[in-house]
Structure formats: C-alpha cells, structure tokens
C-alpha atoms as a PDB file:
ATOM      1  CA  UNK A   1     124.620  57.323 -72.873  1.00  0.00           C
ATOM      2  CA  UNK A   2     125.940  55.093 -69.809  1.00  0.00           C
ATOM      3  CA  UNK A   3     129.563  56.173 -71.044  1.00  0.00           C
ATOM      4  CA  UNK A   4     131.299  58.963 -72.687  1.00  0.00           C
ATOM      5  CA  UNK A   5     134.431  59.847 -74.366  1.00  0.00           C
ATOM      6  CA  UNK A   6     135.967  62.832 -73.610  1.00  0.00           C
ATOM      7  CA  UNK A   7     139.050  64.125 -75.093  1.00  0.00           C
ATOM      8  CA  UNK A   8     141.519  66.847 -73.490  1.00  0.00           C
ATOM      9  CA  UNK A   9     143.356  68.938 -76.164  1.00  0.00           C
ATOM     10  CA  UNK A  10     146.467  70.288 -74.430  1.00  0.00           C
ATOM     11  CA  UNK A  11     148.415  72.716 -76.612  1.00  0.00           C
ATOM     12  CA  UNK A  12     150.733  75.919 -76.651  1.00  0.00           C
ATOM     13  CA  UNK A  13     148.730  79.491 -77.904  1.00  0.00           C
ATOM     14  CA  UNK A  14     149.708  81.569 -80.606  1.00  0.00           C
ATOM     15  CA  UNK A  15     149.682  84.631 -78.804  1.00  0.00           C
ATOM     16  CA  UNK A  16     146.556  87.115 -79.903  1.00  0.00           C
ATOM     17  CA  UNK A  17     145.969  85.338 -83.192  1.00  0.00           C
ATOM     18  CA  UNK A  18     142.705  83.695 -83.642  1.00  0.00           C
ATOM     19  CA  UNK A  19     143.072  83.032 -87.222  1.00  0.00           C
ATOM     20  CA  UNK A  20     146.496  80.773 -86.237  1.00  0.00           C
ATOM     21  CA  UNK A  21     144.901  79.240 -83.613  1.00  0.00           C
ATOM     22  CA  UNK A  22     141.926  78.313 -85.377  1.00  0.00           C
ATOM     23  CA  UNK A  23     143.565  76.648 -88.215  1.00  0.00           C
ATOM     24  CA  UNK A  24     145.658  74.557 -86.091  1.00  0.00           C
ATOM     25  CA  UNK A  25     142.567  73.532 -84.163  1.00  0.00           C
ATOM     26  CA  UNK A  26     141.006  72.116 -87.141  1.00  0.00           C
ATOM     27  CA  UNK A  27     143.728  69.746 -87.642  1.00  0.00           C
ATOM     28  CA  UNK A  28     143.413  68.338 -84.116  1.00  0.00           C
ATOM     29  CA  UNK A  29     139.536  68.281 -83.904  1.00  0.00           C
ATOM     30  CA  UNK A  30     139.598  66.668 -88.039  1.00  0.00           C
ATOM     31  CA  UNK A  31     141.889  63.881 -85.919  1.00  0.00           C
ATOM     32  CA  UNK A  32     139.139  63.505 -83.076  1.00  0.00           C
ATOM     33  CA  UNK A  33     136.430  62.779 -85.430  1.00  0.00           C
ATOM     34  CA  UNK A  34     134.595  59.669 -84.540  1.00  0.00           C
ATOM     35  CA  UNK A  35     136.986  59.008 -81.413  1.00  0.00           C
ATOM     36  CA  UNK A  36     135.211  60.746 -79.252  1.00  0.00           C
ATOM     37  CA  UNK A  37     132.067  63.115 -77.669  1.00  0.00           C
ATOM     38  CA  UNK A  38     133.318  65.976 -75.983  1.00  0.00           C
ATOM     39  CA  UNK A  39     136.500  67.749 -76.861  1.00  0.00           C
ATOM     40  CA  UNK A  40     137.764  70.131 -73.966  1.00  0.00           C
ATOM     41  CA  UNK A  41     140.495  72.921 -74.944  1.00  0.00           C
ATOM     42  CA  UNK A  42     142.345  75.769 -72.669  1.00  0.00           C
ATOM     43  CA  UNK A  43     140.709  78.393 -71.579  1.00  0.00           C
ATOM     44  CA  UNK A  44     141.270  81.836 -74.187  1.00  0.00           C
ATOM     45  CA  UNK A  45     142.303  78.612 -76.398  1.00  0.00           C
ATOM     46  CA  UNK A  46     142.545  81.300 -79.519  1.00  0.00           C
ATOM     47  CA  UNK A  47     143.995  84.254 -78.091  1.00  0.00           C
ATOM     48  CA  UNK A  48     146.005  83.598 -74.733  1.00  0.00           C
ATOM     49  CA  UNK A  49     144.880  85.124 -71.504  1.00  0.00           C
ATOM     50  CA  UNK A  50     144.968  88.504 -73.024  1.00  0.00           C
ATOM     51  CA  UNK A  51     143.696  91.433 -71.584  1.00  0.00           C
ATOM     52  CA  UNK A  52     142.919  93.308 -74.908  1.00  0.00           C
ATOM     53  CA  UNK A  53     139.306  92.871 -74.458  1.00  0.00           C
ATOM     54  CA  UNK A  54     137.938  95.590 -75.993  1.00  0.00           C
ATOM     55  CA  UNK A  55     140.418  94.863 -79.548  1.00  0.00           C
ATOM     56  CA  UNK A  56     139.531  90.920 -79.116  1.00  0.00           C
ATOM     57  CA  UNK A  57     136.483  90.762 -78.345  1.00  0.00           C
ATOM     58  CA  UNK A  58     133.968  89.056 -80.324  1.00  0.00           C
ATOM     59  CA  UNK A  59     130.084  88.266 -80.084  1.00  0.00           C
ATOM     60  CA  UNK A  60     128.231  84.705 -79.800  1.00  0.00           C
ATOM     61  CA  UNK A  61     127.447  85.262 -83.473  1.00  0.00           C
ATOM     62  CA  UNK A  62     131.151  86.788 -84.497  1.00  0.00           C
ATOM     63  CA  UNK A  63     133.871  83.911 -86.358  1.00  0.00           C
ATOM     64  CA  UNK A  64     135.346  82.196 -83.607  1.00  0.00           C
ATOM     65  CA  UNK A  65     131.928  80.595 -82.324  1.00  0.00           C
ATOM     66  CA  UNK A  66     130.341  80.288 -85.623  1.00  0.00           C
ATOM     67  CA  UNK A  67     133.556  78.647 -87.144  1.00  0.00           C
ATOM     68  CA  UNK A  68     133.441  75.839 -84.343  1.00  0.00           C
ATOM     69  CA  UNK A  69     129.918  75.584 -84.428  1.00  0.00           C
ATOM     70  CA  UNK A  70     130.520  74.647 -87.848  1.00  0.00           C
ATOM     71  CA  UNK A  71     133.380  72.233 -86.904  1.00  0.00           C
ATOM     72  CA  UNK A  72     131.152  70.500 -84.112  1.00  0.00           C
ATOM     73  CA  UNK A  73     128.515  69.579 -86.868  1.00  0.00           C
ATOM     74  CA  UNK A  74     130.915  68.123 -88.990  1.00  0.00           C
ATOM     75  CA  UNK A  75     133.112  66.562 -87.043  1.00  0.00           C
ATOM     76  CA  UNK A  76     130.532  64.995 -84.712  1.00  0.00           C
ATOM     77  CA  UNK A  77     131.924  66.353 -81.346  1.00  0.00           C
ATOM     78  CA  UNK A  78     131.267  68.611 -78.722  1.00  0.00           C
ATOM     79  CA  UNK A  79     133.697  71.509 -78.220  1.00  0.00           C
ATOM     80  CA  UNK A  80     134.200  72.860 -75.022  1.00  0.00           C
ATOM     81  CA  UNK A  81     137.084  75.802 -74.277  1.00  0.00           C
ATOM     82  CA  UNK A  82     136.214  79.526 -73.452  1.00  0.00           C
ATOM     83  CA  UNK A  83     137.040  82.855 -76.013  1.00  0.00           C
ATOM     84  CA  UNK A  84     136.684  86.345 -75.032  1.00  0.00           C
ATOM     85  CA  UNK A  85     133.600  87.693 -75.784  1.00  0.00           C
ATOM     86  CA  UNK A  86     131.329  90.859 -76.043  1.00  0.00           C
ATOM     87  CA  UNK A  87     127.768  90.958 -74.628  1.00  0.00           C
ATOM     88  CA  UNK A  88     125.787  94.666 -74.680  1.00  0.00           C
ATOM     89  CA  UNK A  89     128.459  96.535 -74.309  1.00  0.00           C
ATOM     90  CA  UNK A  90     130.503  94.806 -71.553  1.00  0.00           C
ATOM     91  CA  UNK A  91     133.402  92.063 -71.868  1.00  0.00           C
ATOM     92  CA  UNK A  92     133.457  88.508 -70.444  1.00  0.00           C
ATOM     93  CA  UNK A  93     136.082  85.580 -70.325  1.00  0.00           C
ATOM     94  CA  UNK A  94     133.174  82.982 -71.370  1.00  0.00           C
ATOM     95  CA  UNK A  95     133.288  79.216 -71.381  1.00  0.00           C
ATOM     96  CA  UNK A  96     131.083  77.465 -73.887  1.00  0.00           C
ATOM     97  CA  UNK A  97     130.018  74.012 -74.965  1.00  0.00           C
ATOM     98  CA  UNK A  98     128.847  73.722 -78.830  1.00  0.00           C
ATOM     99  CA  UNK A  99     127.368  70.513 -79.805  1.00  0.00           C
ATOM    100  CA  UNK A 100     127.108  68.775 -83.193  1.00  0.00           C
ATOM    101  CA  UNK A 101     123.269  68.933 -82.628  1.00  0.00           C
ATOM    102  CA  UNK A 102     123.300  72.639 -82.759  1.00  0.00           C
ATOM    103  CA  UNK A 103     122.749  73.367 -78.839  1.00  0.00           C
ATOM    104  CA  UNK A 104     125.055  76.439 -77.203  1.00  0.00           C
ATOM    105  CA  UNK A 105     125.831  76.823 -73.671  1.00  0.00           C
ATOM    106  CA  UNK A 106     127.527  79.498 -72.195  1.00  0.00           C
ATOM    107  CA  UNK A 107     129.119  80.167 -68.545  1.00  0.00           C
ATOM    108  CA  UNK A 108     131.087  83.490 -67.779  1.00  0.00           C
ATOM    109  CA  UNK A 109     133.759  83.363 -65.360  1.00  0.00           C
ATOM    110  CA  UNK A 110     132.424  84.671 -62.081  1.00  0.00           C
ATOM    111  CA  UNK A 111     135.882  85.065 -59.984  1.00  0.00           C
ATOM    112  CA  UNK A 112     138.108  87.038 -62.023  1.00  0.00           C
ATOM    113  CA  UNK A 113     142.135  86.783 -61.419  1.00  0.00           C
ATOM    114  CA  UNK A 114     142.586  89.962 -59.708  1.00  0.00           C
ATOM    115  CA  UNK A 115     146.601  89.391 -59.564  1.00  0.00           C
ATOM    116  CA  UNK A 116     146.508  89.176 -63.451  1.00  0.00           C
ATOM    117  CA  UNK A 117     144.325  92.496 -63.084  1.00  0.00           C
ATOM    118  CA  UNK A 118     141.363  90.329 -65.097  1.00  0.00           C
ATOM    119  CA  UNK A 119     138.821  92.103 -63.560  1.00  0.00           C
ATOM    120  CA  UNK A 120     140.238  95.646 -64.669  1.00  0.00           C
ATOM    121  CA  UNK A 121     139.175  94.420 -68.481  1.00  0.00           C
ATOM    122  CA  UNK A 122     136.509  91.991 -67.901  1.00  0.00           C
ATOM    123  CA  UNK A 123     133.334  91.437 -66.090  1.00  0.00           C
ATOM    124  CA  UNK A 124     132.076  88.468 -63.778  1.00  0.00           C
ATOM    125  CA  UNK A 125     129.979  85.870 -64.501  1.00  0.00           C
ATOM    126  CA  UNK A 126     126.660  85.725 -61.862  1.00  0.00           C
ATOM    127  CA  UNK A 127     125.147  82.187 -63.033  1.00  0.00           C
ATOM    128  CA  UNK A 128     126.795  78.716 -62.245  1.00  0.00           C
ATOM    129  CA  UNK A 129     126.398  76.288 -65.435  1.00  0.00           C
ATOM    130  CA  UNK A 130     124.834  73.004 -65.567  1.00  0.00           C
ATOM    131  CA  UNK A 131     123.770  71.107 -68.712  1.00  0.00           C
ATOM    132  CA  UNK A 132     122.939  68.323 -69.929  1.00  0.00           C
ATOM    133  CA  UNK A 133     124.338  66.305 -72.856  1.00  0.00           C
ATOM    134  CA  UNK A 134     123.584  62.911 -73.968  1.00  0.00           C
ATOM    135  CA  UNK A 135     122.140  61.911 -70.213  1.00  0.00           C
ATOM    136  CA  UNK A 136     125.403  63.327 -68.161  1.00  0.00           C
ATOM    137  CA  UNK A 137     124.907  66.605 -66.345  1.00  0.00           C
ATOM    138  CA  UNK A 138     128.012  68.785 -66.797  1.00  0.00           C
ATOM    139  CA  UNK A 139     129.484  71.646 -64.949  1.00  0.00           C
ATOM    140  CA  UNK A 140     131.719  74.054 -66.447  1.00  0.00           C
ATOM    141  CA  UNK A 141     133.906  76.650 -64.807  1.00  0.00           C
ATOM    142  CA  UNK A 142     137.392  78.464 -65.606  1.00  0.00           C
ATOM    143  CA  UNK A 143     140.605  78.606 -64.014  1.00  0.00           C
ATOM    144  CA  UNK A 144     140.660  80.795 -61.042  1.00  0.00           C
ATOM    145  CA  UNK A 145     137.535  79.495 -60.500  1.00  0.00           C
ATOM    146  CA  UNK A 146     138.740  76.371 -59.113  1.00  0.00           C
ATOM    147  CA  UNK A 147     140.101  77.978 -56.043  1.00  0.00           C
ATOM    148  CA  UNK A 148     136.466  78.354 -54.710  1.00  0.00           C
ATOM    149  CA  UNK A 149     135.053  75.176 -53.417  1.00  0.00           C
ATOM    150  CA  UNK A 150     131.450  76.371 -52.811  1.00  0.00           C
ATOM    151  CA  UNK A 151     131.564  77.574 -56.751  1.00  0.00           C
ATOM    152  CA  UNK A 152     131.579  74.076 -57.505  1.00  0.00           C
ATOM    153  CA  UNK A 153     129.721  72.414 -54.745  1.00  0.00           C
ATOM    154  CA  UNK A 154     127.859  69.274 -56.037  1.00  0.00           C
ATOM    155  CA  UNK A 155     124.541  69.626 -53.804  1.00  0.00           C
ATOM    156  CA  UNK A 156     122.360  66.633 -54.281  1.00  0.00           C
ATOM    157  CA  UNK A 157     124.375  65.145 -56.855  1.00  0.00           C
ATOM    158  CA  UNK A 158     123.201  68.223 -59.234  1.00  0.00           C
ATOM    159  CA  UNK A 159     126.272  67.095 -61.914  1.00  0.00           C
ATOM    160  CA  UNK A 160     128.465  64.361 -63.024  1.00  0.00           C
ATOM    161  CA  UNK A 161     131.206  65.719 -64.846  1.00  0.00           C
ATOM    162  CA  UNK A 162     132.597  68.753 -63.777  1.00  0.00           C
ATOM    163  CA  UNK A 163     135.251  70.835 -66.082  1.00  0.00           C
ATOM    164  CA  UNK A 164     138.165  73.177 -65.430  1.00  0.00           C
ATOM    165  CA  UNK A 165     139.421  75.322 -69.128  1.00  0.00           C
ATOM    166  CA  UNK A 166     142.581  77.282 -67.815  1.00  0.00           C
ATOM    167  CA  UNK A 167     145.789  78.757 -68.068  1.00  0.00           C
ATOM    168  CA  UNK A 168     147.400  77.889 -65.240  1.00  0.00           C
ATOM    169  CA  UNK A 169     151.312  79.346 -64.821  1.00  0.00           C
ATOM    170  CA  UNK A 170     153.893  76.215 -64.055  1.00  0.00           C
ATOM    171  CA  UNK A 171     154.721  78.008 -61.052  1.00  0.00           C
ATOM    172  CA  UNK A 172     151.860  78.046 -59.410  1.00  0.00           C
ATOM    173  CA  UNK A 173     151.327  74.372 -60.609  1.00  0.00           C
ATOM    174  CA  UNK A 174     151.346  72.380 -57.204  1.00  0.00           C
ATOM    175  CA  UNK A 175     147.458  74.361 -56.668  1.00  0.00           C
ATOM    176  CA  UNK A 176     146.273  73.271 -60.140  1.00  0.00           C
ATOM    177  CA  UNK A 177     146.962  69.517 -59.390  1.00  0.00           C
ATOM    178  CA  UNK A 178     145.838  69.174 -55.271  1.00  0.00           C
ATOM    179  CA  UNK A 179     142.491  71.387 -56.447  1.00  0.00           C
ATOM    180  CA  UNK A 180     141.310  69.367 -59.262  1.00  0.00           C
ATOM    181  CA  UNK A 181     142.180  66.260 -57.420  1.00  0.00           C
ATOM    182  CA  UNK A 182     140.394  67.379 -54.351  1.00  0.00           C
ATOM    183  CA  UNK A 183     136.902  68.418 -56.881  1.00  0.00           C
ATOM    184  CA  UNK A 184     136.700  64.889 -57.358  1.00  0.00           C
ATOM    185  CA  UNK A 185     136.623  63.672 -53.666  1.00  0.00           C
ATOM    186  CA  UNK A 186     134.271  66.471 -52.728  1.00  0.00           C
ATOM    187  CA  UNK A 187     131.606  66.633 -55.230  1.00  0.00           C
ATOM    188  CA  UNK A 188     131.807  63.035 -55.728  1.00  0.00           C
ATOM    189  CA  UNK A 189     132.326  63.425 -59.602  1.00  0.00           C
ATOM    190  CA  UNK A 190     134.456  63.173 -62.518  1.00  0.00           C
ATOM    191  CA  UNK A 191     136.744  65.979 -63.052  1.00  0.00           C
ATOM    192  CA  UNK A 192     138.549  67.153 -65.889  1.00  0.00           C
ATOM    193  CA  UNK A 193     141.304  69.939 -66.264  1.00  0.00           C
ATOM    194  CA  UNK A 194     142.861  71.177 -69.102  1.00  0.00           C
ATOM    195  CA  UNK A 195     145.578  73.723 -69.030  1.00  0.00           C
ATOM    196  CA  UNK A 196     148.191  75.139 -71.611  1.00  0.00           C
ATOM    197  CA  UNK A 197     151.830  74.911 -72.770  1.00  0.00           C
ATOM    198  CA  UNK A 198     154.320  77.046 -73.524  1.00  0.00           C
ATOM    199  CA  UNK A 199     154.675  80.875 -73.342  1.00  0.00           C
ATOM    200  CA  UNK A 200     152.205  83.541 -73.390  1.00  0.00           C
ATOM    201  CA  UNK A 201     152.738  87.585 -74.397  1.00  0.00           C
ATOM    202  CA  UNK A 202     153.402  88.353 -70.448  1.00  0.00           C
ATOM    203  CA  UNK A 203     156.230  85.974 -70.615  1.00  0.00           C
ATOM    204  CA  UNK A 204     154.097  83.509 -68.464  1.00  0.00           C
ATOM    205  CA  UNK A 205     155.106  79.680 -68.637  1.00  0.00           C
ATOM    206  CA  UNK A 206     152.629  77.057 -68.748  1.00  0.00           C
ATOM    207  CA  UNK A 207     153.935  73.377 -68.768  1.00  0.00           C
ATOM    208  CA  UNK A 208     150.430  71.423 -68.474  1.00  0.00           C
ATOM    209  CA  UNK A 209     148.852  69.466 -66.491  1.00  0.00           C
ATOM    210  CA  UNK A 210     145.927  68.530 -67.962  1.00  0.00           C
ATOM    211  CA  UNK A 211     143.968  65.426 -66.322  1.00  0.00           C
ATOM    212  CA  UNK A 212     141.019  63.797 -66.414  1.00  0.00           C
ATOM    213  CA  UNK A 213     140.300  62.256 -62.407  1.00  0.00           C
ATOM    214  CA  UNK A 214     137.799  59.305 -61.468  1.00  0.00           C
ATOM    215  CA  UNK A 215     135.412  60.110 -58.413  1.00  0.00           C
ATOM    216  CA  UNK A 216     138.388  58.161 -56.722  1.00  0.00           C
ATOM    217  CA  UNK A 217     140.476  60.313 -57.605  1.00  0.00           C
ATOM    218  CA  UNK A 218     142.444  58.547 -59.621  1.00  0.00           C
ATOM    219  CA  UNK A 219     144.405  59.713 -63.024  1.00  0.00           C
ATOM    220  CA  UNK A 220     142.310  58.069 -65.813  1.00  0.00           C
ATOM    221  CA  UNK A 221     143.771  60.243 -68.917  1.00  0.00           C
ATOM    222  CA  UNK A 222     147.070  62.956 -68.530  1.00  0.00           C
ATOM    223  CA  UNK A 223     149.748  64.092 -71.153  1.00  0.00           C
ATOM    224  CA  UNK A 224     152.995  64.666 -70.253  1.00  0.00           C
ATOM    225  CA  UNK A 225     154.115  68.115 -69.035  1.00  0.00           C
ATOM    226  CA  UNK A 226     155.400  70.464 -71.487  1.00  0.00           C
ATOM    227  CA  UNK A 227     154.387  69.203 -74.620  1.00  0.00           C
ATOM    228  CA  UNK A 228     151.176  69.160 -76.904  1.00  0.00           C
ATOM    229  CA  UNK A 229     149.253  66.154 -76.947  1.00  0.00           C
ATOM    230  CA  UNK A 230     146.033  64.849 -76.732  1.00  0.00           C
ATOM    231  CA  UNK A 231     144.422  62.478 -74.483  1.00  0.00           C
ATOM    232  CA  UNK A 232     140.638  60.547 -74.355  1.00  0.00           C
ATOM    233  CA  UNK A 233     139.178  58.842 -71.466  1.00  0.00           C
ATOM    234  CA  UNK A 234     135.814  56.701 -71.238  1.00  0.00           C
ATOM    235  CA  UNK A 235     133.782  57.776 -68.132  1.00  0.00           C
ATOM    236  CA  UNK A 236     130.887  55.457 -66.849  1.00  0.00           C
ATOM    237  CA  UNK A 237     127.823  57.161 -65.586  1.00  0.00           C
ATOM    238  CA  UNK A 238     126.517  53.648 -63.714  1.00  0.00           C
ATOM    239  CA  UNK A 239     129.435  53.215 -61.780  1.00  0.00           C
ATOM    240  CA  UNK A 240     129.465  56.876 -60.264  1.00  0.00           C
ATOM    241  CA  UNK A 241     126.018  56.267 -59.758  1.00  0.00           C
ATOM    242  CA  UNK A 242     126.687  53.043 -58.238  1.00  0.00           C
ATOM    243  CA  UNK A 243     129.502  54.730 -56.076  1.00  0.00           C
ATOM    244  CA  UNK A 244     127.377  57.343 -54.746  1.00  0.00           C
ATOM    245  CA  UNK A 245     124.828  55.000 -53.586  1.00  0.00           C
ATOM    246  CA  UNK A 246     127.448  52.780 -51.757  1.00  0.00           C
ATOM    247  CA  UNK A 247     129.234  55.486 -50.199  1.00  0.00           C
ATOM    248  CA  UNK A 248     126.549  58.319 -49.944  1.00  0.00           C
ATOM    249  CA  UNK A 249     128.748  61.381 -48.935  1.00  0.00           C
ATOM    250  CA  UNK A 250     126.620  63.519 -50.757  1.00  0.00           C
ATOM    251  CA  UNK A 251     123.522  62.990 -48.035  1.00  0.00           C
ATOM    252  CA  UNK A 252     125.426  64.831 -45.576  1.00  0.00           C
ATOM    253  CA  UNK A 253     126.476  67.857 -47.299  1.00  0.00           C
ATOM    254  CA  UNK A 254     125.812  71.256 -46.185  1.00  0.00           C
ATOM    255  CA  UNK A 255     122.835  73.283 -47.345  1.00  0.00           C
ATOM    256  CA  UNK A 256     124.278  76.778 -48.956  1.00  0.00           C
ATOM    257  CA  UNK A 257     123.259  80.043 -50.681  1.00  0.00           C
ATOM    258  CA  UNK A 258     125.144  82.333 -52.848  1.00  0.00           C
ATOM    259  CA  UNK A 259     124.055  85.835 -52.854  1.00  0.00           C
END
C-alpha cells in the first residue's frame, strides 16, 4: 500500500486492571473499524507502568493478547501497544503488533528506566524490531528507549515508520517532544508517539503528547494535552521515498555495531 492510516489512541489507565482497560478499549477500536490500518496505544496500555511483574504478568497465549488478537480480526486493524509479559520464567515490558491477518510481532524493551527501578522487575530486550506490513517497514520501540539514538538508527533506509508506545511523566515532557521530533530528521522517517493521560498508582502525571511527525518534521496528527482522544493520519510511502532520493542524507550515515 503507497499510503496508510494510522491511528494514535491517547487515553488515561485504569491503574492494574486489565479487565477495565480492556473493555474500554473495545469501544474505541469498535469506533476505528474501517477508518483505519494500524491502531497504536500507550505503552502497559492495560495495566499502567506497574512494577508487579511477577502478579501481572501474562504469556503470548494468556487473555490480553488473545483478546486483541481477536479484536484485530474483527475489526480489521492492526493493534500496536506493549503489555507485560512472561517468557520461560523471566519478565519483559514487550511491545507487539497483531494484525487482522493473524501475524504477531513482538519487541522487548532493551533500555529499561533505571530511575523508575524497571530493571529491578523486568528484563531487557536484545533484538531491535523491524517488520513489515502491507509494503511499509516498521520499527517499534518503547519509551525510554527513545533517549538512545543509535537504538533507532535508520541505516540504509532499513524502515519507514518508526513507533514510540510510552508513558512519559508531564514533567519530563519537553524530552518526549524535541526526541520524537528529532527521530524524524535523523532517520529520515515517519515517526509516531503515543503517550498517556492522567494519573498512575505512583502518583505520576501524564498529560500527552501524542504525535504523529512527517520526515519534515512536521505535526501531521496530535490531540490536545490532557485529555483522551483519538487521532488518524495518512502517511505516503512514495513521497518519503521520493524525499530520500532528493535529499539523500541517509548515504552518508555512519556504519555501527551493537554488541
């Protein structure tokens, strides 16, 4: 597909209650249905950023992913968020994308929030995520994660559409909005970021923030900060191809290596 629809979902958290959360979900992605492709929600979108990993934990095959597998076929959309989940024996804060054709991807956050003491409860992700849906290339990452340029770096123009799930506090707000404008620039790519409202169980505020930016940089879908909302923008694969042949940044990149 030369374009896409992508839809950012930015809403409070029922603190540690997946059942709530999921049942308000369904009325928002019910809403979506035949609007849009890809439907991107807040990182922990059904419990918060706890850190009761070992109480909330669930596997790939527990209710949370096979409920919105479910929703994704019959709805028509691609969900995208990340849950905490359980994988032999150790616990991960793990992004996923579930399409309505029955493909899973999954990405676990590799840099951990060590003010937040994440990495006391959870362990980090070693594989970058790249994957392909309906002809885009997309590459998902979490929160903190977007701190780490060379995380995300775009070598040889490996993705299109690169996408932030967080929980982002409004006081450290400033970050979230000069990053995920900056991804853009760099990797020569769409970015999208979607972030919480509200008030979690640690008496964090979260006012937003959420975005979708062109490879210019510019604000192509946002909701207002504070409130719930939901917002859908149309991306163009041609013209960030065309872009990136006009104005071929990407040719003079640095070669890197992650141990």
């Amino acid at each position: 597909m030369d374009s896409i629809r992508i839809s950012i979902v930015q809403t409070d958290i029922v603190w540690e209650n997946k059942q709530e959360n999921l049942r308000l979900l369904h009325k928002k992605l019910q809403s979506l249905c035949g609007t849009t492709e890809i439907v991107v929600l807040p990182e922990m979108f059904s419990t918060g950023f706890s850190m009761q990993s070992k109480t909330l934990a669930e596997p790939n095959s527990g209710e949370t992913i096979t409920t919105l597998k479910l929703w994704a076929r019959q709805f028509r959309i691609a969900i995208c968020g990340s849950y905490i989940a359980t994988d032999n024996g150790l616990f991960y804060n793990r992004a996923f994308v579930l399409t309505p054709e029955g493909e899973e991807f999954y990405y676990d956050k590799r840099h951990l929030f060590r003010m937040g003491r994440e990495a006391e409860h959870f362990s980090a992700g070693t594989k970058r995520l790249i994957l392909p849906y309906l002809e885009w290339n997309i590459c998902l990452q979490v929160c903190y994660d977007l701190r780490f340029p060379v995380w995300s770096r775009n070598i040889n123009n490996e993705y299109d559409l690169l996408i932030y799930v967080a929980n982002w506090p409004i006081f450290r707000r400033p970050v979230w909005d000069t990053l995920l404008r900056a991804r853009a620039f760099e990797n020569q790519c769409y970015v999208c970021g979607v972030n919480r409202t509200g008030t979690d169980g640690y008496h964090l505020e979260y006012n937003g923030g959420s975005k979708i930016y062109s490879v210019f940089g510019e604000e192509i879908a946002s909701l207002p900060d504070g409130r719930e909302g939901i917002a859908t923008a149309t991306l163009n694969l041609s013209a960030l191809r065309q872009f990136r042949e006009k104005f071929p940044v990407w040719k003079d990149a640095d070669e890197f290596h992650l141990s």
